[in-house]
Protein backbone atom coordinates (compact mmCIF):
# COMPACT_ATOMS: atom_id res chain seq x y z
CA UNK A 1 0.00 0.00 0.00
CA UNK A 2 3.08 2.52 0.58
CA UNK A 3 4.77 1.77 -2.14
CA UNK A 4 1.19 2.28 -4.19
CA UNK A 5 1.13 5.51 -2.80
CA UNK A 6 4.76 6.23 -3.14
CA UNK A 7 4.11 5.76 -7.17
CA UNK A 8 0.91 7.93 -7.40
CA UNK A 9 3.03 10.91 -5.73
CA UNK A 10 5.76 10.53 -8.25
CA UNK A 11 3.15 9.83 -11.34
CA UNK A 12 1.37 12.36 -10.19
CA UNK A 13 3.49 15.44 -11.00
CA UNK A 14 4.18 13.82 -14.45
CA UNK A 15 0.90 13.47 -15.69
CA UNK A 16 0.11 17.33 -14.25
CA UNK A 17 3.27 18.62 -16.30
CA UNK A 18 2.30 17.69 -19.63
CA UNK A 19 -1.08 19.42 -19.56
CA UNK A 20 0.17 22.24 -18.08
CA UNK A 21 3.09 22.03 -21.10
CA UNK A 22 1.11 22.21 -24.07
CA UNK A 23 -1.39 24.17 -22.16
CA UNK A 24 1.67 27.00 -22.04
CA UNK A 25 2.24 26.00 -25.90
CA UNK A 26 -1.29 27.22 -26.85
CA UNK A 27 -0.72 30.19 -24.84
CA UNK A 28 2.30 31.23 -26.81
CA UNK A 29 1.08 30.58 -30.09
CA UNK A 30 -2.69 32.52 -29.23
CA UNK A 31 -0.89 35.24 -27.79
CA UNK A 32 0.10 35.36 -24.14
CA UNK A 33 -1.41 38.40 -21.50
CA UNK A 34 1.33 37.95 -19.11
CA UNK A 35 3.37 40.70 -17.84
CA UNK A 36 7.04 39.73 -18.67
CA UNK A 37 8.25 42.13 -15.94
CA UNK A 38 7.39 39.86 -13.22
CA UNK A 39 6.64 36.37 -12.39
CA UNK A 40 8.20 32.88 -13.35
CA UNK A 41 11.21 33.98 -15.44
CA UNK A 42 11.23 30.50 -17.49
CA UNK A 43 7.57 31.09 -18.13
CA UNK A 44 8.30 34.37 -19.49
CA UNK A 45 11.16 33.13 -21.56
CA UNK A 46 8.99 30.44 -23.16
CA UNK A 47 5.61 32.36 -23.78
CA UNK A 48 8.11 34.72 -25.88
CA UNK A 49 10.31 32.33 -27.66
CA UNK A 50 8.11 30.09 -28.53
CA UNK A 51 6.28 32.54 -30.99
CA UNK A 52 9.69 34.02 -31.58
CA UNK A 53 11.68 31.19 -32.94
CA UNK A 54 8.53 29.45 -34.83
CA UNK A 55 8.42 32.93 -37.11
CA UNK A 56 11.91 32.46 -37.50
CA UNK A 57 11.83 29.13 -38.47
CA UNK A 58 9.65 29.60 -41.36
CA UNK A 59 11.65 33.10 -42.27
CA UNK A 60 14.43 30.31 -42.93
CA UNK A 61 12.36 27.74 -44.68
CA UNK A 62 11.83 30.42 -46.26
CA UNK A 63 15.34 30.72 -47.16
CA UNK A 64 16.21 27.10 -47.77
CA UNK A 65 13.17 26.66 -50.24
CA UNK A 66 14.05 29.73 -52.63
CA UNK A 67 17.58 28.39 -52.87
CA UNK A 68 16.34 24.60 -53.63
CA UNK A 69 14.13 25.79 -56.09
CA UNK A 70 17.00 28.77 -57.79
CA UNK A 71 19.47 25.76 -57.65
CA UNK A 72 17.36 23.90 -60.30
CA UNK A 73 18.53 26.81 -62.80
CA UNK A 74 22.01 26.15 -62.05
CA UNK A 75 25.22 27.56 -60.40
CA UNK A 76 24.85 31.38 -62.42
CA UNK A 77 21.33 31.68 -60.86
CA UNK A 78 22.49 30.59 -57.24
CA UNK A 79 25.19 33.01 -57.70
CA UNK A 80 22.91 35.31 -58.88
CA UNK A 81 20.99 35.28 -55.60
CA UNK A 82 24.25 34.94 -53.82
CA UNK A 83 25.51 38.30 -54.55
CA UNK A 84 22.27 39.91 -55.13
CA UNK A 85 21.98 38.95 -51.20
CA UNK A 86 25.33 40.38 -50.27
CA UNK A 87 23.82 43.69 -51.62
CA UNK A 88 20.71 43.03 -49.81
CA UNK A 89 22.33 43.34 -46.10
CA UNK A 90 23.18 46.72 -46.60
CA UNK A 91 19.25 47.52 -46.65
CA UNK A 92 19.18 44.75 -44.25
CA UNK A 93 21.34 46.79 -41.81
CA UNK A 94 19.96 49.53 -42.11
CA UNK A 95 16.18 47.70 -41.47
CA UNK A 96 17.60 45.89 -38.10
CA UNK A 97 19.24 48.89 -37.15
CA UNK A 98 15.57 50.80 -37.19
CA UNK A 99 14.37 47.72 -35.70
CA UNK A 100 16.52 47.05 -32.81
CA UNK A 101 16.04 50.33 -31.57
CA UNK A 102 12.08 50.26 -32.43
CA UNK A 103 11.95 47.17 -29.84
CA UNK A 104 14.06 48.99 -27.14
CA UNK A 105 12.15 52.26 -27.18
CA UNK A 106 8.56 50.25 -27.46
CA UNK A 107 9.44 47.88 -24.82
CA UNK A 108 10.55 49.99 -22.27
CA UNK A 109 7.18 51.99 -23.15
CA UNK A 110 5.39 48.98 -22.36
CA UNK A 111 7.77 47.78 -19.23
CA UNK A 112 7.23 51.80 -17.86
CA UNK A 113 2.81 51.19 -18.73
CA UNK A 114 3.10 53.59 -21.01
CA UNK A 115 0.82 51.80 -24.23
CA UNK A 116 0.70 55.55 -25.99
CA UNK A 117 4.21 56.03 -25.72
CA UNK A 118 4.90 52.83 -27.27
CA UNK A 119 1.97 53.60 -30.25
CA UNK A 120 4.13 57.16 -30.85
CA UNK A 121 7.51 55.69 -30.95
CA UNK A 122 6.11 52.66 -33.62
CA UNK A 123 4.54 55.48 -35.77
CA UNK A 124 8.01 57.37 -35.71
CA UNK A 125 9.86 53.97 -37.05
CA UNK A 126 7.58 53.42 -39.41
CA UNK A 127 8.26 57.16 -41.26
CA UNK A 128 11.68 56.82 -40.41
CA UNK A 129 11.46 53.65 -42.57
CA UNK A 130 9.61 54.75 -45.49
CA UNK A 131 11.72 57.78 -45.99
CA UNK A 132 14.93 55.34 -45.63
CA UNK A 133 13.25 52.97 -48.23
CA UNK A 134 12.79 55.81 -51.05
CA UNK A 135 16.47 57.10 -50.61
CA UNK A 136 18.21 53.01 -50.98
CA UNK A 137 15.59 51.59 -53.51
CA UNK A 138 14.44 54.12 -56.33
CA UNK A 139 18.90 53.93 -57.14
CA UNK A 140 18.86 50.08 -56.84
CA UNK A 141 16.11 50.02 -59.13
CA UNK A 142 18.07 51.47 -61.89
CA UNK A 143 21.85 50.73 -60.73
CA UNK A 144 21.20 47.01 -60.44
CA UNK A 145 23.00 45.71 -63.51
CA UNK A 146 26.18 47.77 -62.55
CA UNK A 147 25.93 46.84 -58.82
CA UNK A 148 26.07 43.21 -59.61
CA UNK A 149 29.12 43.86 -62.01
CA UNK A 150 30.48 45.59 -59.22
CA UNK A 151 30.70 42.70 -57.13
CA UNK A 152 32.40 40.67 -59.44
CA UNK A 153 29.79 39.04 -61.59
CA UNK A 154 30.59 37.35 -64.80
CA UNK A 155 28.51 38.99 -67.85
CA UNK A 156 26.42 35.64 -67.64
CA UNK A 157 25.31 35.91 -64.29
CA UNK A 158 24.39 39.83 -65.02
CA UNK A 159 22.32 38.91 -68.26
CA UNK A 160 20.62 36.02 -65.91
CA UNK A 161 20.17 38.02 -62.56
CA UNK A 162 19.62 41.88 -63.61
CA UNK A 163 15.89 41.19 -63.50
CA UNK A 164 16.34 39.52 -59.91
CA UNK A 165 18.65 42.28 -58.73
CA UNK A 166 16.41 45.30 -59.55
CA UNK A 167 13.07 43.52 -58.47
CA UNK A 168 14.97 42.85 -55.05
CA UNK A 169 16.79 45.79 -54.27
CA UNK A 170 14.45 48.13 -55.55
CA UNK A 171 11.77 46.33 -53.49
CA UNK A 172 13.58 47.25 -50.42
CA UNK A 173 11.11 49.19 -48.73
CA UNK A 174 8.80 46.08 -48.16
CA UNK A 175 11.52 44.83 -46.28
CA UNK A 176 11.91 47.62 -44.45
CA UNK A 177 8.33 47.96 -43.05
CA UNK A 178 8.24 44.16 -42.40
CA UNK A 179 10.93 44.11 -40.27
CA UNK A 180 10.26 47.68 -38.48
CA UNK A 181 6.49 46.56 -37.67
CA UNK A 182 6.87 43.07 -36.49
CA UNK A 183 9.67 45.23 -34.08
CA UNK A 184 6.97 46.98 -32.94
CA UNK A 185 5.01 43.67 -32.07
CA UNK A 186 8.17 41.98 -30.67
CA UNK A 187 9.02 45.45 -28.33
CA UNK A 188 5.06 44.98 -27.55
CA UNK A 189 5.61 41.33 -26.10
CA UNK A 190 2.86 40.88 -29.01
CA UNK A 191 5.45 37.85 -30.27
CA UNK A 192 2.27 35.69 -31.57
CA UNK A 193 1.22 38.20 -34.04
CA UNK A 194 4.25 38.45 -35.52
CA UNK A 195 4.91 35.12 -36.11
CA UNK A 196 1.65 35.20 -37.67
CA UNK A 197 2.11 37.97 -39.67
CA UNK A 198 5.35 37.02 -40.85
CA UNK A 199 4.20 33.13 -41.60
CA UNK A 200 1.67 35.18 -43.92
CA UNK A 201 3.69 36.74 -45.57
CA UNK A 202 6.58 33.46 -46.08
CA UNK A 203 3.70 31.03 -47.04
CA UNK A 204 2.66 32.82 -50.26
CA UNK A 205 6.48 33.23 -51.07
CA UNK A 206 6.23 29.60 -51.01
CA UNK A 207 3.44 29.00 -52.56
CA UNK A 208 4.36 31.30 -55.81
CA UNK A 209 8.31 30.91 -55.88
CA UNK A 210 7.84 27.68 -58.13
CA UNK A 211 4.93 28.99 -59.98
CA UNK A 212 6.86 31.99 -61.25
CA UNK A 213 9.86 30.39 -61.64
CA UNK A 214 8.99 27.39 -63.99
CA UNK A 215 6.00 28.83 -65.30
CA UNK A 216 3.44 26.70 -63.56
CA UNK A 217 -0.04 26.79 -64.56
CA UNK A 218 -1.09 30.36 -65.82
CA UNK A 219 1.56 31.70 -64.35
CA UNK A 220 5.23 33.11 -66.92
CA UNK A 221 7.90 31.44 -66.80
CA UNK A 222 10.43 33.66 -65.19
CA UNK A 223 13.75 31.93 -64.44
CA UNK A 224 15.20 33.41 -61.22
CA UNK A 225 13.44 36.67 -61.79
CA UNK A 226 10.44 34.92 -60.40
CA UNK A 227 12.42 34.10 -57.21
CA UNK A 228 12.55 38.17 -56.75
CA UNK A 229 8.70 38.78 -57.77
CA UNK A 230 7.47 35.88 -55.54
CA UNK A 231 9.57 37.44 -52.21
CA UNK A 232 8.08 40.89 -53.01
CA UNK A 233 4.27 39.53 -53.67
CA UNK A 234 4.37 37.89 -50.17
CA UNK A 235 5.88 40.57 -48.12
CA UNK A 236 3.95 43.14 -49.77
CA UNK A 237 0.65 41.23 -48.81
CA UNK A 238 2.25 41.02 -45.14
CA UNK A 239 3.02 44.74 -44.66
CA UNK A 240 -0.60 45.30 -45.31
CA UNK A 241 -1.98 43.23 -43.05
CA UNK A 242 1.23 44.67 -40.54
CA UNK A 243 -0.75 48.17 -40.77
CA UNK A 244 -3.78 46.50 -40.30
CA UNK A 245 -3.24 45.06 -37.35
CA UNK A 246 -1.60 47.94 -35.60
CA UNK A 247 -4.63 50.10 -36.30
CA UNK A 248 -7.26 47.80 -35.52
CA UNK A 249 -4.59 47.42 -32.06
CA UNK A 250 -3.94 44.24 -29.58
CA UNK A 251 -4.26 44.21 -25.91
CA UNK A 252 -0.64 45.68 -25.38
CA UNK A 253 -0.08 48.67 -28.55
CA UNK A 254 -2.91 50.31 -30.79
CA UNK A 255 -1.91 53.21 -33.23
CA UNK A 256 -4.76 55.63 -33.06
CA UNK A 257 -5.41 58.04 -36.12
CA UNK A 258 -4.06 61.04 -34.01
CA UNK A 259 -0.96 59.62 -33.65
CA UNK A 260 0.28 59.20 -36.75
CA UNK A 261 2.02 62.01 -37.03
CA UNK A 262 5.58 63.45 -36.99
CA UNK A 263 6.91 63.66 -33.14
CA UNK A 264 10.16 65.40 -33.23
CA UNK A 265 11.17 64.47 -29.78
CA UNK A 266 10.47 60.91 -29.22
CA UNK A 267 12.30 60.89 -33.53
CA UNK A 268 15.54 62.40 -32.66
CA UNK A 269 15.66 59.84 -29.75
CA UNK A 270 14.71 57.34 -31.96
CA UNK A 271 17.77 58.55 -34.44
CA UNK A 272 19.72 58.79 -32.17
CA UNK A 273 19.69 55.25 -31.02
CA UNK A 274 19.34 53.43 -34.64
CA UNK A 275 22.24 55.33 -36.20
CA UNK A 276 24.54 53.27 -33.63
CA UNK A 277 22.44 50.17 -34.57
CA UNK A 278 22.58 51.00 -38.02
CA UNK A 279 26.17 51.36 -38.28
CA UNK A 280 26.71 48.20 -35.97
CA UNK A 281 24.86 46.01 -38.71
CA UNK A 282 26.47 48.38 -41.90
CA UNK A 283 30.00 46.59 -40.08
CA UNK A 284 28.66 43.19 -39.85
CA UNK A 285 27.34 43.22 -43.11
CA UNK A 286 29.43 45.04 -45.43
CA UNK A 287 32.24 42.70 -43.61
CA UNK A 288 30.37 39.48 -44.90
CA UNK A 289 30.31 41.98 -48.45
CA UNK A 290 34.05 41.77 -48.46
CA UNK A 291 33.95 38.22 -47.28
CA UNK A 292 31.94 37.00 -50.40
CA UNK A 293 34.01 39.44 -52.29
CA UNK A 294 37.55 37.28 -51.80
CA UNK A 295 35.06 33.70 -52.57
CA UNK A 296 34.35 35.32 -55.78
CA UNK A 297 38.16 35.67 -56.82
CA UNK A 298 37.76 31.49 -57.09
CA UNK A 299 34.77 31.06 -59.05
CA UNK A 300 30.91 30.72 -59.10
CA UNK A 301 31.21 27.26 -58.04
CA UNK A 302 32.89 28.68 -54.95
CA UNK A 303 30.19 30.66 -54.84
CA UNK A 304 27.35 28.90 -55.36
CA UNK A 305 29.19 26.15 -52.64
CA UNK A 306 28.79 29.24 -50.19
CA UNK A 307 25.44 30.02 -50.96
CA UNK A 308 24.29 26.91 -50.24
CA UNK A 309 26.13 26.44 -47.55
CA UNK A 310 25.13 29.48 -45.91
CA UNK A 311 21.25 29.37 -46.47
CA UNK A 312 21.53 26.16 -44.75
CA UNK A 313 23.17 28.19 -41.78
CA UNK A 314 20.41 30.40 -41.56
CA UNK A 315 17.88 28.00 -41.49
CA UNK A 316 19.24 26.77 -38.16
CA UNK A 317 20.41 30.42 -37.42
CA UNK A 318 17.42 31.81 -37.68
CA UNK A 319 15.11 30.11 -34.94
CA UNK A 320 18.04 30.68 -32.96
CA UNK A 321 17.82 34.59 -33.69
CA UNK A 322 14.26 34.37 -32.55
CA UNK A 323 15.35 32.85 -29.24
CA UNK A 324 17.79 36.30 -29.07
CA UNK A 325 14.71 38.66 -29.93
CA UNK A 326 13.08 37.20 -26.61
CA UNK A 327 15.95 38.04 -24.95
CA UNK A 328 15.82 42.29 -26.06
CA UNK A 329 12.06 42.04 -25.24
CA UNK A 330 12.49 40.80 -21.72
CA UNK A 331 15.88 43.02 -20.94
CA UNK A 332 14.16 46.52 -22.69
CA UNK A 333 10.99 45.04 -20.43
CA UNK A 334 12.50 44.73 -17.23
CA UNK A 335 14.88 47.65 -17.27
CA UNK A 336 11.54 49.51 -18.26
CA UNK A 337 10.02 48.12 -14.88
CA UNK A 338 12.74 48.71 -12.55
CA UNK A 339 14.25 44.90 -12.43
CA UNK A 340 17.75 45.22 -14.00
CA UNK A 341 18.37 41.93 -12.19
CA UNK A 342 15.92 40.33 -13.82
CA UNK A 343 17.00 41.38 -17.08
CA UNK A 344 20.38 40.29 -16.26
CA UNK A 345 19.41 36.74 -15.46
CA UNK A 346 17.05 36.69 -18.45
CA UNK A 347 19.70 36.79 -20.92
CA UNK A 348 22.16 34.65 -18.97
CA UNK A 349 18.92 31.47 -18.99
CA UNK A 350 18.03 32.47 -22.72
CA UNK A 351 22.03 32.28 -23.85
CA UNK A 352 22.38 28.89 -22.29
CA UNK A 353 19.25 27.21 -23.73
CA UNK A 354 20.41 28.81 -27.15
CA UNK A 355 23.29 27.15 -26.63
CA UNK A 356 21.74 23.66 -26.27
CA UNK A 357 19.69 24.03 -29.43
CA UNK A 358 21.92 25.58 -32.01
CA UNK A 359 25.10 23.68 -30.62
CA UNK A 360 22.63 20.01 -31.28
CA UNK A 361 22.04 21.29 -34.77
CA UNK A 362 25.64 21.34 -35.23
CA UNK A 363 26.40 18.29 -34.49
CA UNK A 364 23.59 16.87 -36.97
CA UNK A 365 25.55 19.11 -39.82
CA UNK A 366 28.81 17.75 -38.91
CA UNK A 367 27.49 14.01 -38.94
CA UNK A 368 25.12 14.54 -42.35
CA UNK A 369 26.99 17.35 -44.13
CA UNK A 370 27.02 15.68 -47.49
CA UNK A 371 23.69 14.63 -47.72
CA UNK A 372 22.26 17.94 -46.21
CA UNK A 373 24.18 19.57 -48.99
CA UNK A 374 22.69 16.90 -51.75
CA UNK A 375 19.08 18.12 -50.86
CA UNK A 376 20.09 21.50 -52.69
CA UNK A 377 22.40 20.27 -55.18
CA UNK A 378 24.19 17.54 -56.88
CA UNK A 379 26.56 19.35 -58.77
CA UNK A 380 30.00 17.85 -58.77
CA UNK A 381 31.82 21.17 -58.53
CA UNK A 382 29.44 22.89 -56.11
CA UNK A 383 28.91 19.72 -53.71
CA UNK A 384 32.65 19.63 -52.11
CA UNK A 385 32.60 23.25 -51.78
CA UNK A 386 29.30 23.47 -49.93
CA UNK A 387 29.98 20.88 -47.80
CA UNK A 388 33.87 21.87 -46.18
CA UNK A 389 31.91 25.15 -45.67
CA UNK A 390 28.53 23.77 -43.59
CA UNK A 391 31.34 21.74 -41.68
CA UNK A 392 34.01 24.49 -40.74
CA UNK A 393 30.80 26.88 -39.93
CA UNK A 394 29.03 23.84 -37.72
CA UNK A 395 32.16 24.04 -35.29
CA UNK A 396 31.37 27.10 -34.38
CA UNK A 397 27.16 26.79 -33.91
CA UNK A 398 27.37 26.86 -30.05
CA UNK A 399 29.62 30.34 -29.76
CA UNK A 400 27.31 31.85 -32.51
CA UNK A 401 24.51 31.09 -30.15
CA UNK A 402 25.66 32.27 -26.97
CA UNK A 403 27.21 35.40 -28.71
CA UNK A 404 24.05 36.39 -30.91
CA UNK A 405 21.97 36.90 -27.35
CA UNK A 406 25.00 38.25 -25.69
CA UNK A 407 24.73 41.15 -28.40
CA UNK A 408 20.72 41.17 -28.90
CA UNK A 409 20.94 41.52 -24.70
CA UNK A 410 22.75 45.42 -25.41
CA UNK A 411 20.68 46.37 -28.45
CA UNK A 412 17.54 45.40 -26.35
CA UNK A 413 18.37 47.43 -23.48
CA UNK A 414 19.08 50.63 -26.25
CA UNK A 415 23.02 50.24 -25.67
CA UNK A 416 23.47 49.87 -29.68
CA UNK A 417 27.31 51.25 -29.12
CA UNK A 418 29.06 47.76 -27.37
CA UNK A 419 27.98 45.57 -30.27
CA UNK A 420 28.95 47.96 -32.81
CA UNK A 421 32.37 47.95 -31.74
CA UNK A 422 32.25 44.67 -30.94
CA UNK A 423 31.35 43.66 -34.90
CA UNK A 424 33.91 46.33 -35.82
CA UNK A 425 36.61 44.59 -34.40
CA UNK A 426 35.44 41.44 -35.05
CA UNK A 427 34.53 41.68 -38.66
CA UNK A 428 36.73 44.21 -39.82
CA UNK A 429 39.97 43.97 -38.00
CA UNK A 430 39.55 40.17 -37.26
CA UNK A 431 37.70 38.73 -40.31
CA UNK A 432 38.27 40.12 -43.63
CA UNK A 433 42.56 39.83 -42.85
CA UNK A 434 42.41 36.65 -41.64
CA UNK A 435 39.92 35.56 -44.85
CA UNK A 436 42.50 37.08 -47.23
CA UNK A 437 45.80 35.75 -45.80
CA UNK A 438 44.11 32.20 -45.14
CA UNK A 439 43.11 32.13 -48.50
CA UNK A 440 45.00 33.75 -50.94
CA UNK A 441 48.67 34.73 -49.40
CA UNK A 442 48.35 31.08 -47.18
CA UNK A 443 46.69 29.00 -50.81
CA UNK A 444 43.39 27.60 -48.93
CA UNK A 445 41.44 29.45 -51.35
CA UNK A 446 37.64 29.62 -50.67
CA UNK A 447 38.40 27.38 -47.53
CA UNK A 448 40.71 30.16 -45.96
CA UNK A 449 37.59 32.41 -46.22
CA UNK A 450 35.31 29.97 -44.56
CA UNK A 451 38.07 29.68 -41.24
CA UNK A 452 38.07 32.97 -41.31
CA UNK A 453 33.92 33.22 -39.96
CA UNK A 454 34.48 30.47 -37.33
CA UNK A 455 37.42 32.71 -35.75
CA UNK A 456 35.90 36.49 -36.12
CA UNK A 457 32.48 34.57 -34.61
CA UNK A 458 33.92 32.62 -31.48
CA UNK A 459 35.96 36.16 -30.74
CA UNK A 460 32.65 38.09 -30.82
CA UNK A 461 31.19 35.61 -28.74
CA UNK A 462 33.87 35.42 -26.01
CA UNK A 463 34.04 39.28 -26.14
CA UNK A 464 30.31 40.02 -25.51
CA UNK A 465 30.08 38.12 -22.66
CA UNK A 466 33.01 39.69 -20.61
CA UNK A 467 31.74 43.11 -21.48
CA UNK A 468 27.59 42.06 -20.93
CA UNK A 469 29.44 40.70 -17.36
CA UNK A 470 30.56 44.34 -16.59
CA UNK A 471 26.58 45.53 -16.48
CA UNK A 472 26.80 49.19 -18.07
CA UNK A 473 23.76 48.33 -20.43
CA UNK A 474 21.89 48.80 -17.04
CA UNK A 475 22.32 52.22 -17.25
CA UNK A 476 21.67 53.18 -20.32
CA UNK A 477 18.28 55.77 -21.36
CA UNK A 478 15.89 55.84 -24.27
């Protein structure tokens, strides 16, 4: 009879979790009420992330599938996309740098119960962005052909990609907006709607990247210019619905009609703190520029090998970076509320678990690089490439993770400064050398370049947590 009783008392907390698990799981993915600020800290961690990393994870789906279906046209079109992409982070940094600092101001609105405050800084972003997206894309529009020669392309992969290029870059402003609202969401603690919203906008990409590419049904056949047309159909149709959702308003931000208007103040301070951003992501970026700048001296196979190579990346990156947007909500939060503590331990939790997850994907890569690579392509040249880089860049999987909340941890408390200088050292000073000696000056050609990403990352990653240890981002005012 005791030991009867003994089992019921340890069944009895097992059967008790699991409801309560997927219970928590619904939660996240309806939208969770809970104030982040206080309360179980795990809790907190997984009502965000959980919304968080599933809109990530279909952002790089999103990724993998354009390149399996590009890679069908052969190693000019992947290369087409490859450096058309390269160009593409420049608008990128400038669209995270807006955002990082959209998700700091907004949540520590919302940690401080200020909803308005949060509406007038989102409205602020937003024009911010749409000016931004006027200057980069009506150029890119017109410049694409030259840009693309610019970076080294072959006249073959111009005449195939000058379609993709312009469509792409001069579509730049949907990007922009996509990226700056869902901040406002994430800042919010809103994290369910913008997984929706961005799972939207990804599943018609989907859905029309291999009807415009091969011509399916009614539908032209485009060739990789239908890659371009199919990314800027579906994140068009999710901006719209973005604005739609912000006026009709949530439970935690609403833009009201009498907000939407310029605010000086609360701009400047917006500015002030996205230039720094901005410029931290211009580094990062324009470094990986130079990076696929010294592949291209080796050839498109080289190329294409990294293309591949690196989509796969981000598809394991990316949840991964969704796990690190949790961690700027809950630090911009809590410093918003008072708990500076809490933000601390917050991103110490989130870093470890994203350590555990990215660092198991690695392993799989390492184990099943060639046939992870063969899913994309079976092209003798490209297939050896691909694969030495997915290894070399798998070593590095559980530094990447630690140092991506590390840096996400500063932007999210508004201290954009540390991780610029972080990436400027790392990237700059660290990278691009050590990618050129290794590979040219030292003969390891495109392999040199990939050893040079699992260094510059594992330095960033070591050198964000010694200064996130010294606790200055406390401090810091938005």
């Amino acid at each position: 009879m005791a030991d009867m009783d003994t089992t019921a008392t340890v069944l009895q907390p097992q059967t008790q979790t699991q409801p309560r698990f997927w219970a928590s799981v619904r939660e996240a993915l309806r939208g969770s009420h809970q104030d982040f600020t206080a309360g179980n800290l795990n809790r907190a961690i997984f009502l965000l992330a959980i919304p968080m990393v599933l809109e990530m994870v279909l952002e790089s789906l999103f990724a993998v599938v354009d390149v399996f279906w590009v890679a069908r046209l052969g190693s000019d079109a992947v290369a087409t996309v490859g450096l058309t992409e390269s160009m593409t982070l420049m608008i990128f940094s400038i669209a995270m740098g807006l955002s990082l600092s959209t998700t700091a101001m907004v949540a520590r609105r919302i940690g401080e119960k200020d909803p308005e405050g949060a509406a007038v800084a989102g409205v602020q972003a937003i024009l911010l962005g749409i000016a931004a997206s006027l200057v980069i894309g009506l150029p890119c529009l017109f410049l694409a052909p030259r840009l693309l020669a610019l970076m080294g392309a072959s006249p073959a992969i111009i005449a195939t990609g000058s379609g993709y290029a312009r469509i792409y870059l001069g579509g730049s402003g949907v990007i922009m907006l996509l990226f700056l609202n869902n901040a406002i969401f994430r800042g919010a603690g809103d994290a369910a709607i913008a997984m929706r919203l961005l799972w939207v906008s990804n599943i018609i990409n989907l859905i029309l990247d291999p009807c415009l590419i091969f011509g399916v049904g009614p539908f032209p056949r485009l060739g990789v210019t239908g890659a371009a047309l199919a990314t800027f159909t579906g994140r068009s149709i999710g901006v719209l619905y973005q604005f739609y959702r912000l006026l009709k308003g949530t439970e935690r931000i609403r833009v009201l009609t009498r907000q939407i208007r310029l605010n000086l103040d609360v701009m400047r301070r917006l500015v002030r703190v996205s230039l720094t951003g901005i410029l931290q992501f211009l580094i990062a970026h324009a470094g990986w520029i130079g990076l696929v700048r010294i592949i291209s001296l080796f050839g498109s196979a080289a190329l294409a090998g990294y293309t591949v190579a690196i989509r796969i990346v981000i598809f394991a990156i990316l949840p991964s970076w969704g796990l690190s947007n949790a961690a700027a909500t809950l630090v911009g939060q809590n410093l918003g509320a008072g708990h500076p503590e809490r933000a601390e331990k917050s991103v110490w939790r989130t870093g470890l678990y994203n350590m555990i997850f990215l660092g198991s994907i690695g392993v799989a890569f390492v184990l099943w690089t060639v046939p992870v690579i063969h899913v994309f392509t079976h092209d003798p040249a490209v297939v050896p490439l691909a694969a030495n880089c997915l290894r070399i860049l798998s070593y590095g999987n559980m530094a990447y993770a630690f140092g991506m909340v590390m840096l996400q941890a500063f932007n999210g408390a508004g201290d954009t400064r540390t991780p610029t200088i972080v990436f400027f050292f790392g990237y700059w000073l660290l990278e691009i050398p050590v990618a050129y000696l290794l590979a040219v000056p030292a003969g390891l050609q495109s392999k040199g370049a990939f050893l040079s990403i699992l260094i510059a990352e594992s330095a960033i990653a070591a050198a964000s947590a010694i200064l996130f240890r010294r606790g200055t981002w406390k401090a810091q005012r938005i």
